[in-house]
Each structure stands twice: as structure tokens, then as C-alpha cells.
C-alpha atoms as a PDB file:
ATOM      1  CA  UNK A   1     -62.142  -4.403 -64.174  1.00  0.00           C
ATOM      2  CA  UNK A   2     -58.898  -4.475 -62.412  1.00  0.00           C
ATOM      3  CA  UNK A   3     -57.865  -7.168 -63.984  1.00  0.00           C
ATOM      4  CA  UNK A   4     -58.678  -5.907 -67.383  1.00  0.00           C
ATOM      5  CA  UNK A   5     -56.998  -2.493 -66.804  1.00  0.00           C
ATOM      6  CA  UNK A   6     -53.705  -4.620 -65.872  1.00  0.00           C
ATOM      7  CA  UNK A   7     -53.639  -6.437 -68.567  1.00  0.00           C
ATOM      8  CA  UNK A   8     -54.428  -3.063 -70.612  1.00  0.00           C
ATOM      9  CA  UNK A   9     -51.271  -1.664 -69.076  1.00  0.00           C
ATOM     10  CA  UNK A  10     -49.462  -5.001 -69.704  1.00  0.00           C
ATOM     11  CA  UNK A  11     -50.291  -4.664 -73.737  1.00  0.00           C
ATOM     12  CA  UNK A  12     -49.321  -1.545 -74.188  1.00  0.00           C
ATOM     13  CA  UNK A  13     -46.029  -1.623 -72.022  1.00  0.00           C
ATOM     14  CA  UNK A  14     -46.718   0.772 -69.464  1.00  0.00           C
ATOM     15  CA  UNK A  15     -45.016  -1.582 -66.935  1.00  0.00           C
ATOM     16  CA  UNK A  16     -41.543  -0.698 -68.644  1.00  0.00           C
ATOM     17  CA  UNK A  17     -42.624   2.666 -68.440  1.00  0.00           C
ATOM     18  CA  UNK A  18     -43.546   2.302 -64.766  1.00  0.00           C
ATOM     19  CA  UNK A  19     -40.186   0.589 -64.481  1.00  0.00           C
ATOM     20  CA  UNK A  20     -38.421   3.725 -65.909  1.00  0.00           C
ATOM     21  CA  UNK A  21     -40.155   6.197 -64.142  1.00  0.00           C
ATOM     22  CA  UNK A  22     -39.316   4.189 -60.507  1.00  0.00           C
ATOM     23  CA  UNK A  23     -35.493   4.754 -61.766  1.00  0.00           C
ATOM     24  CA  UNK A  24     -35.989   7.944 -62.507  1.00  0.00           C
ATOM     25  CA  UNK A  25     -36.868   9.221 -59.359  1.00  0.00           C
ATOM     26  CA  UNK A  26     -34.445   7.199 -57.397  1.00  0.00           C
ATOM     27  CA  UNK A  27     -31.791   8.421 -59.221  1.00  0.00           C
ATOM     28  CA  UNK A  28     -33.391  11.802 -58.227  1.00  0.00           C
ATOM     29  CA  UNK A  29     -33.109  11.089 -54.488  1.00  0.00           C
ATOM     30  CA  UNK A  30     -29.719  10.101 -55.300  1.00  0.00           C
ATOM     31  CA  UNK A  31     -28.702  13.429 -56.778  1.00  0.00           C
ATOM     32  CA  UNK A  32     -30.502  15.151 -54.341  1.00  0.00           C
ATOM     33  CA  UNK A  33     -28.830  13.622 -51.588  1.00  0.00           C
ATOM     34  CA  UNK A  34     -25.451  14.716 -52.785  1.00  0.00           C
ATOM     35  CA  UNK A  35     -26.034  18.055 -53.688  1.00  0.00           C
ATOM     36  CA  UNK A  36     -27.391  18.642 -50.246  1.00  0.00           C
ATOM     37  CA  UNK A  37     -24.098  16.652 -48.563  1.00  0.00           C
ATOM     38  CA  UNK A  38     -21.871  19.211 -50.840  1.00  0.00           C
ATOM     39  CA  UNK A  39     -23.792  22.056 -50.052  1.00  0.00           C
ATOM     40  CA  UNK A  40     -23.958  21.403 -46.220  1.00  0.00           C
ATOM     41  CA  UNK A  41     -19.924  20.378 -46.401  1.00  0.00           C
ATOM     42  CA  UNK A  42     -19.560  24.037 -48.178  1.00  0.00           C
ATOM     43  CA  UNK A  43     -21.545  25.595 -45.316  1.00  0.00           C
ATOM     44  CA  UNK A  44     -19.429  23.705 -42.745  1.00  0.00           C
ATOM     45  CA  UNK A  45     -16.208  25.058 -44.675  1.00  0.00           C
ATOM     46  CA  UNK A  46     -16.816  28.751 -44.759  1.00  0.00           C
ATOM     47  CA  UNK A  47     -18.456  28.660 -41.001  1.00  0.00           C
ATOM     48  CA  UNK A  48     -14.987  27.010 -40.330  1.00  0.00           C
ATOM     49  CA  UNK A  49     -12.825  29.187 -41.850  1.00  0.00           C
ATOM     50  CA  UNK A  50     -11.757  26.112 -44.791  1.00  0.00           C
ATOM     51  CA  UNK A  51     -10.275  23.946 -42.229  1.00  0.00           C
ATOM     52  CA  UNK A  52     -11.086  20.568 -42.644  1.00  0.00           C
ATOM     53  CA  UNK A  53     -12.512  18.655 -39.935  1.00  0.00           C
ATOM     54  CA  UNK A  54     -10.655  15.478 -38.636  1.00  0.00           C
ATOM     55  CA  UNK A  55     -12.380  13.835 -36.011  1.00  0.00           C
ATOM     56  CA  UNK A  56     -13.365  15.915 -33.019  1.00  0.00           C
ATOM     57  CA  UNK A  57     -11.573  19.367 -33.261  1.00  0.00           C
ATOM     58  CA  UNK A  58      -9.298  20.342 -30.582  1.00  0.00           C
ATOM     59  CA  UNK A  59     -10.745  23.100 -28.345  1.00  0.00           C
ATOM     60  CA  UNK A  60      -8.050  25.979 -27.920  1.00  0.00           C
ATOM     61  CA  UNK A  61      -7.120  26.411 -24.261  1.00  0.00           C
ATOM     62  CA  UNK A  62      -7.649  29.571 -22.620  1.00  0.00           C
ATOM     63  CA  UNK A  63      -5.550  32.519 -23.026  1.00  0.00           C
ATOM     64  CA  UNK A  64      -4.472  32.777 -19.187  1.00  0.00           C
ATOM     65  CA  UNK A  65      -4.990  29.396 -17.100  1.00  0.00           C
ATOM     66  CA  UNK A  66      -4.313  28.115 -13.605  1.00  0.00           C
ATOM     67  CA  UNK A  67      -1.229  26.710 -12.732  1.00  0.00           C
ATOM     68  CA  UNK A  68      -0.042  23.131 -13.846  1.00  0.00           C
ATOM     69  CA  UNK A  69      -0.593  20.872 -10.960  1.00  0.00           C
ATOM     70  CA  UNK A  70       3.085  19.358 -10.505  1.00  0.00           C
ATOM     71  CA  UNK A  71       4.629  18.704  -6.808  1.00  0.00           C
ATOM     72  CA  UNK A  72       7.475  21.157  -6.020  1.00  0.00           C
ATOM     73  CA  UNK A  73      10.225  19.056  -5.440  1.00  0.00           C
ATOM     74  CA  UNK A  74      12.123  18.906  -1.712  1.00  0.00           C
ATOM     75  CA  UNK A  75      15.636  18.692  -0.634  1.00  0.00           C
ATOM     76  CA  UNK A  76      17.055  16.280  -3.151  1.00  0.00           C
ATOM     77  CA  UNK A  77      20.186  16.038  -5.493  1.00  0.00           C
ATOM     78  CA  UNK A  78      20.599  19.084  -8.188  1.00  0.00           C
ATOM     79  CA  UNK A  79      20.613  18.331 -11.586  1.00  0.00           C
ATOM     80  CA  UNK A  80      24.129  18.327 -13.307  1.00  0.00           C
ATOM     81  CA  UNK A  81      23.518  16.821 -16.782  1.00  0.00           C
ATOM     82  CA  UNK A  82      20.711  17.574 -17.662  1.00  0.00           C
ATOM     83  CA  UNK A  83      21.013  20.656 -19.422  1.00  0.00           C
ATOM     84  CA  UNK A  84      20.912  20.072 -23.138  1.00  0.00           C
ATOM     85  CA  UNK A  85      17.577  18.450 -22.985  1.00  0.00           C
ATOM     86  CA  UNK A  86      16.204  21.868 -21.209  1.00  0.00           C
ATOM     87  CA  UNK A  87      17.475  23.591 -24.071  1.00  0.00           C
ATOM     88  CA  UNK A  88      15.974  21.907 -26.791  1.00  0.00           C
ATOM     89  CA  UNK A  89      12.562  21.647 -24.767  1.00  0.00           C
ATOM     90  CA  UNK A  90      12.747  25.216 -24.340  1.00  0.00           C
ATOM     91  CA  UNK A  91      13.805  26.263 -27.823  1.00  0.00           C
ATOM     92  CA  UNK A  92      10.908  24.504 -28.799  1.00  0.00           C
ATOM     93  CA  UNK A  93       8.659  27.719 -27.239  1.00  0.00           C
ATOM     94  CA  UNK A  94      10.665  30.019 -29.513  1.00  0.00           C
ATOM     95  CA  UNK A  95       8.422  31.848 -31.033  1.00  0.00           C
ATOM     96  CA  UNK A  96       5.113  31.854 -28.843  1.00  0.00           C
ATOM     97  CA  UNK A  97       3.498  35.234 -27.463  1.00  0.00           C
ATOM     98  CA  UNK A  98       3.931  36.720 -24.170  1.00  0.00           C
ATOM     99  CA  UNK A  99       0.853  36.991 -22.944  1.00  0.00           C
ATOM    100  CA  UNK A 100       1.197  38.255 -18.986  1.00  0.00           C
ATOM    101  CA  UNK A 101      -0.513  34.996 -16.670  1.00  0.00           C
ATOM    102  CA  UNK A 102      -0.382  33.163 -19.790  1.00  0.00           C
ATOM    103  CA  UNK A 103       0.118  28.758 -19.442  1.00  0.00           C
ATOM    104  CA  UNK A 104      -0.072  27.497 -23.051  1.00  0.00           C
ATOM    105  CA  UNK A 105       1.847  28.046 -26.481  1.00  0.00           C
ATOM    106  CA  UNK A 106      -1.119  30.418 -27.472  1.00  0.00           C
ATOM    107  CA  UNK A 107       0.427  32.784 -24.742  1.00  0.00           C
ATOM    108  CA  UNK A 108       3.196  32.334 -22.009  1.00  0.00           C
ATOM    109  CA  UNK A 109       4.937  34.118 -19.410  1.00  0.00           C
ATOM    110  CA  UNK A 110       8.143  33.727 -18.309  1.00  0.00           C
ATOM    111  CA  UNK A 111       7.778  31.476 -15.283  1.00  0.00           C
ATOM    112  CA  UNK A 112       5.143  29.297 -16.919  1.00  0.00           C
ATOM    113  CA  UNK A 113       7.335  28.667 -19.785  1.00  0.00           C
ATOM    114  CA  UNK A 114       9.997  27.605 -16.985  1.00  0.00           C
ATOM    115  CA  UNK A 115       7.667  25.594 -15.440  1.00  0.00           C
ATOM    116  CA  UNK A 116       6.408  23.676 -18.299  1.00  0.00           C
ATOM    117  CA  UNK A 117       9.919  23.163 -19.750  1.00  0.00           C
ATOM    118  CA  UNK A 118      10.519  21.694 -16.308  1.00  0.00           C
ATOM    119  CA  UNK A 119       7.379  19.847 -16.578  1.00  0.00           C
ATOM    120  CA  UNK A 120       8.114  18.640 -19.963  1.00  0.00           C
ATOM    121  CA  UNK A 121      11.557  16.795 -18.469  1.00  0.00           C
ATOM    122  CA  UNK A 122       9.816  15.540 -15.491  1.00  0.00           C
ATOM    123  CA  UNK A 123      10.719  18.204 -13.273  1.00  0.00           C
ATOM    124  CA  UNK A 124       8.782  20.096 -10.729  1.00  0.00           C
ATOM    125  CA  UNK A 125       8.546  24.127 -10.580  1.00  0.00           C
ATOM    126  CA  UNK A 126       6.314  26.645  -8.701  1.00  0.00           C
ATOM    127  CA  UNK A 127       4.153  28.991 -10.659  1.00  0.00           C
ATOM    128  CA  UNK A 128       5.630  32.091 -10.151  1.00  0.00           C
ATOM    129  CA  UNK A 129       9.590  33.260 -10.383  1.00  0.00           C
ATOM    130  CA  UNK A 130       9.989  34.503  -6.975  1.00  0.00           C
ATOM    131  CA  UNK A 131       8.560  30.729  -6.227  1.00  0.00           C
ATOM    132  CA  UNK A 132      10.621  29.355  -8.769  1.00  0.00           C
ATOM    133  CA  UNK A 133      13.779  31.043  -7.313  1.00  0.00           C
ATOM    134  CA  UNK A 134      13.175  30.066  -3.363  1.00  0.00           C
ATOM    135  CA  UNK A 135      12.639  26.317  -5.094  1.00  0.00           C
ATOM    136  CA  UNK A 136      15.945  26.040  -6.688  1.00  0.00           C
ATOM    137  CA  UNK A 137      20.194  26.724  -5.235  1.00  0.00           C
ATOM    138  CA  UNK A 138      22.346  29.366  -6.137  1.00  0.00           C
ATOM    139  CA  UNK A 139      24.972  28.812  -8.364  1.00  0.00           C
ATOM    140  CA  UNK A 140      27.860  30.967  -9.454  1.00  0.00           C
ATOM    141  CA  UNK A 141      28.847  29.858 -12.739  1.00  0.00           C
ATOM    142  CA  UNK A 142      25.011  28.792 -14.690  1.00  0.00           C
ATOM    143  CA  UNK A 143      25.490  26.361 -17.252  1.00  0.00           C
ATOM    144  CA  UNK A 144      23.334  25.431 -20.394  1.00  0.00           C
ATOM    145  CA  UNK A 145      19.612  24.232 -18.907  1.00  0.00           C
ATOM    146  CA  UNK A 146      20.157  26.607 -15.188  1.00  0.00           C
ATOM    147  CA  UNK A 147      17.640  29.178 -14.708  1.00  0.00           C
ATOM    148  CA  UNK A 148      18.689  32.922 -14.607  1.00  0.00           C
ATOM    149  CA  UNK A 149      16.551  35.832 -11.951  1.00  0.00           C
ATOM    150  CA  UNK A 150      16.178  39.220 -12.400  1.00  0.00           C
ATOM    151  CA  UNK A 151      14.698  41.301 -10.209  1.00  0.00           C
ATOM    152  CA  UNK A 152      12.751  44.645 -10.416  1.00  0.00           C
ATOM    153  CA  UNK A 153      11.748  44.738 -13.916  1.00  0.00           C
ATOM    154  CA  UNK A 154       7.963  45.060 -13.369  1.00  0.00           C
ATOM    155  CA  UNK A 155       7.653  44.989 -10.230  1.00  0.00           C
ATOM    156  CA  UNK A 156       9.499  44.810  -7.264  1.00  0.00           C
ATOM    157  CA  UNK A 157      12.167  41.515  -6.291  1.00  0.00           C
ATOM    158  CA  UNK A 158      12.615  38.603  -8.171  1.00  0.00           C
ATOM    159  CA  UNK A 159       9.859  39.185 -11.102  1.00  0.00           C
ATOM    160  CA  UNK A 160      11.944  37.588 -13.907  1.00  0.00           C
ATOM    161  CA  UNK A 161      13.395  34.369 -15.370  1.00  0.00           C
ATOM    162  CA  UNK A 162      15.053  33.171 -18.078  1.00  0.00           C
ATOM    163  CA  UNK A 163      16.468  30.121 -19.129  1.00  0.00           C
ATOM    164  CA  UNK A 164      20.858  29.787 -19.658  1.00  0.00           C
ATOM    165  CA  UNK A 165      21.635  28.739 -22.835  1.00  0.00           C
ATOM    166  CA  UNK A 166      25.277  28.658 -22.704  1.00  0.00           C
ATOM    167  CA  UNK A 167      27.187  32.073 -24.119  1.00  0.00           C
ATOM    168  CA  UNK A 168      25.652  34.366 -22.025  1.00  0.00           C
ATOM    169  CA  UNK A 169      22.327  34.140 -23.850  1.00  0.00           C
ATOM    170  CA  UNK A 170      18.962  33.281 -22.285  1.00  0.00           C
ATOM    171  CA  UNK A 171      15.567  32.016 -23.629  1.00  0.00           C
ATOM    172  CA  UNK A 172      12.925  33.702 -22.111  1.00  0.00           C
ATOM    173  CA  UNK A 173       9.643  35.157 -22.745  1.00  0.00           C
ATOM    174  CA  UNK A 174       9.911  39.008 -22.034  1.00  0.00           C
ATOM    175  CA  UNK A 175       7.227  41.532 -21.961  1.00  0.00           C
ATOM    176  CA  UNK A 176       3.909  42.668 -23.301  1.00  0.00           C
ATOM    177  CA  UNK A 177       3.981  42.525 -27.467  1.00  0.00           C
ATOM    178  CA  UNK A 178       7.564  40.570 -28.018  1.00  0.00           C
ATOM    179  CA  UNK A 179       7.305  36.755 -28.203  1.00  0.00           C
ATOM    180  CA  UNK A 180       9.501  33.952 -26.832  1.00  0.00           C
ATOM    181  CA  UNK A 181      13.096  34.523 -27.305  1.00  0.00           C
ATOM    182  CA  UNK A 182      17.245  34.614 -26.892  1.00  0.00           C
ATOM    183  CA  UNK A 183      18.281  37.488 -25.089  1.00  0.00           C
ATOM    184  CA  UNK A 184      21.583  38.028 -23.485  1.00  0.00           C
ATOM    185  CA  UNK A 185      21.639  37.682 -19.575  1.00  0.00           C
ATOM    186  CA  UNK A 186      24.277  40.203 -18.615  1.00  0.00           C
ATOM    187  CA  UNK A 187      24.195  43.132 -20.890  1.00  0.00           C
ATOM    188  CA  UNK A 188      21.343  45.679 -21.863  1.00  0.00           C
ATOM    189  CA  UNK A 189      18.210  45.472 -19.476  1.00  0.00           C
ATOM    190  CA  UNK A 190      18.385  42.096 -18.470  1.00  0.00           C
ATOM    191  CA  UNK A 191      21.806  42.451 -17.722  1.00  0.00           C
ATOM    192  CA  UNK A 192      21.162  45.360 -15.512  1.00  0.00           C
ATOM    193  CA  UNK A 193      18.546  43.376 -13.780  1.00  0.00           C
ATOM    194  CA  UNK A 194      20.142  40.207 -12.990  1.00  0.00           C
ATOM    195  CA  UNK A 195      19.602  38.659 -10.175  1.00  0.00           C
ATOM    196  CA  UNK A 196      21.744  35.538 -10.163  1.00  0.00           C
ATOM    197  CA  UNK A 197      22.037  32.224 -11.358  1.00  0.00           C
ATOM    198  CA  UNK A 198      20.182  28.802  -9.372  1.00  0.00           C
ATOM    199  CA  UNK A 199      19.846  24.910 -10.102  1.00  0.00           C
ATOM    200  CA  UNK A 200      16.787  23.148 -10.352  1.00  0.00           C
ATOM    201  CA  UNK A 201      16.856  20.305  -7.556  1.00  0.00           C
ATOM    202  CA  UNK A 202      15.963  16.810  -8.990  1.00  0.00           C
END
């Protein structure tokens, strides 16, 4: 019987049909397939806010985070020539939020964006500026790349630095709301402030 009904299905060409039919329903599974890739890739695109992915995507640092774990350096040579460098790693911050305890180009405060420009040249700085300022000399004339102190701005003592860029101009991050910055060293606020000049030791 079996036999007869395939060679039924043989004469009347059912096996092309059965042929078609298989492609049909492959090319089904096909389009299926990619309408459910494009739909999920949509999905994935408005949960992401359009950004593409590339890879494993970068987890943003926290806003405020601990200290950068660099050695403070001892009673060596100061640094004489080093100063352009610090001011092109430092105007590279331009730009970035203050953000009060902040470590990272989401947010900075001043003596974490001394220390990582520091860091960035291979250098060594406490955390905080009070730190910073027992860690470096005294200078009387700062040059391009020295660090400049102020004290009692928001709290008591040394609570302030900046970075010398030459001219009487600092970059430094400054307060609550502004962002990273030049700001002149001896006039205004800062100027009424200041606290002296001081060498990072190499």
C-alpha cells in the first residue's frame, strides 16, 4: 500500500511539491531569524540610549573614589625641566567637573587632578593639598609645571592647589558648579588666598 501511495505521489509530482514546500519553510526560519536579530538589536539600541556596542562596554567609574595608590616620594632631587610636560598633561583636564572628593575625568578636585597629573608623568603626590604641600619645597619664583597653595578658601590652612602655567595663570579645578580651568594665581580670590609656590621632588 505504501508502496503504491509512493509511487501515486511520484506520478503526480507531489515530490516537487514536497520539495517546494521544504524551501518554503526554511526560507521562513530564515526570515524569521532576522527579523527577531533586528528587532532584539532595536531593543538593545533604545535600552542603550543608540550607542553602539563594541566589545565589552566600559563601566563608568564612580563619582568620588579612593585615592590612587602611588608612593609619596622622599628626599630626592626637585624637578627643574620638567614643566612643559605638566602643562600639557594638565591642560588635558580642561574642561572636567569639580566634583568635591572627586578622582576621575567624570569629576575632580583640585588635589586629585594634581595628583593624577603627577601620576600621569610618573610622579608621586599625596591625596590631599595640605599633603601635597608638606610633600613638595618652597620656591620663590614658580615656573610653568610648579604647584601653587592657597589657604583658607573652604576651610581652614592649606585647602587649595593649582597648577603654574607660566604668566601668572593657574589650571586648577575650583569649586562646586565651575569645571576645570585657568585662573590667575595672584589677583581676585585666588590671589588673595595664596599661599605660596613649591616643587615637586623627583
Amino acid at each position: 500500500m505504501a508502496a503504491l501511495a509512493a509511487k501515486l505521489a511520484l506520478a503526480l509530482g507531489f515530490d516537487t511539491l514536497l520539495q517546494w514546500v521544504l524551501r518554503t519553510l526554511v526560507a521562513l526560519v530564515v526570515i524569521g531569524l532576522l527579523v527577531t536579530l533586528i528587532v532584539v538589536q532595536t531593543v538593545v539600541g533604545v535600552l542603550t540610549g543608540g550607542r553602539p556596542s563594541q566589545g565589552t562596554a566600559p563601566v563608568a567609574p564612580p563619582l568620588a573614589q579612593g585615592p590612587i595608590a602611588i608612593p609619596v616620594p622622599g628626599d630626592l632631587p626637585v624637578v627643574r625641566d620638567m614643566g612643559g610636560g605638566i602643562v600639557q598633561l594638565a591642560q588635558m583636564w580642561l574642561g572636567v567637573p569639580y566634583l568635591f572628593g572627586g578622582c576621575t575625568r567624570v569629576g575632580v578636585d583640585c588635589s586629585c587632578l594634581v595628583q593624577n597629573v603627577y601620576a600621569a608623568a610618573g610622579l608621586g603626590l599625596p591625596r590631599v593639598a595640605v599633603d601635597q604641600f608638606n610633600a613638595t619645597v618652597p620656591i620663590s619664583d614658580p615656573q610653568p609645571g610648579d604647584l601653587v597653595f592657597f589657604a583658607n578658601t573652604y576651610q581652614p590652612g592649606i585647602s587649595h592647589v593649582g597648577i603654574y602655567i607660566g604668566n601668572g595663570l593657574q589650571i586648577n579645578a575650583p569649586t562646586t558648579g565651575q569645571v576645570v580651568s585657568v585662573a590667575s594665581v595672584f589677583a581676585g580670590y585666588w590671589g588673595a588666598h595664596y599661599a605660596g609656590a613649591r616643587r615637586v621632588r623627583a
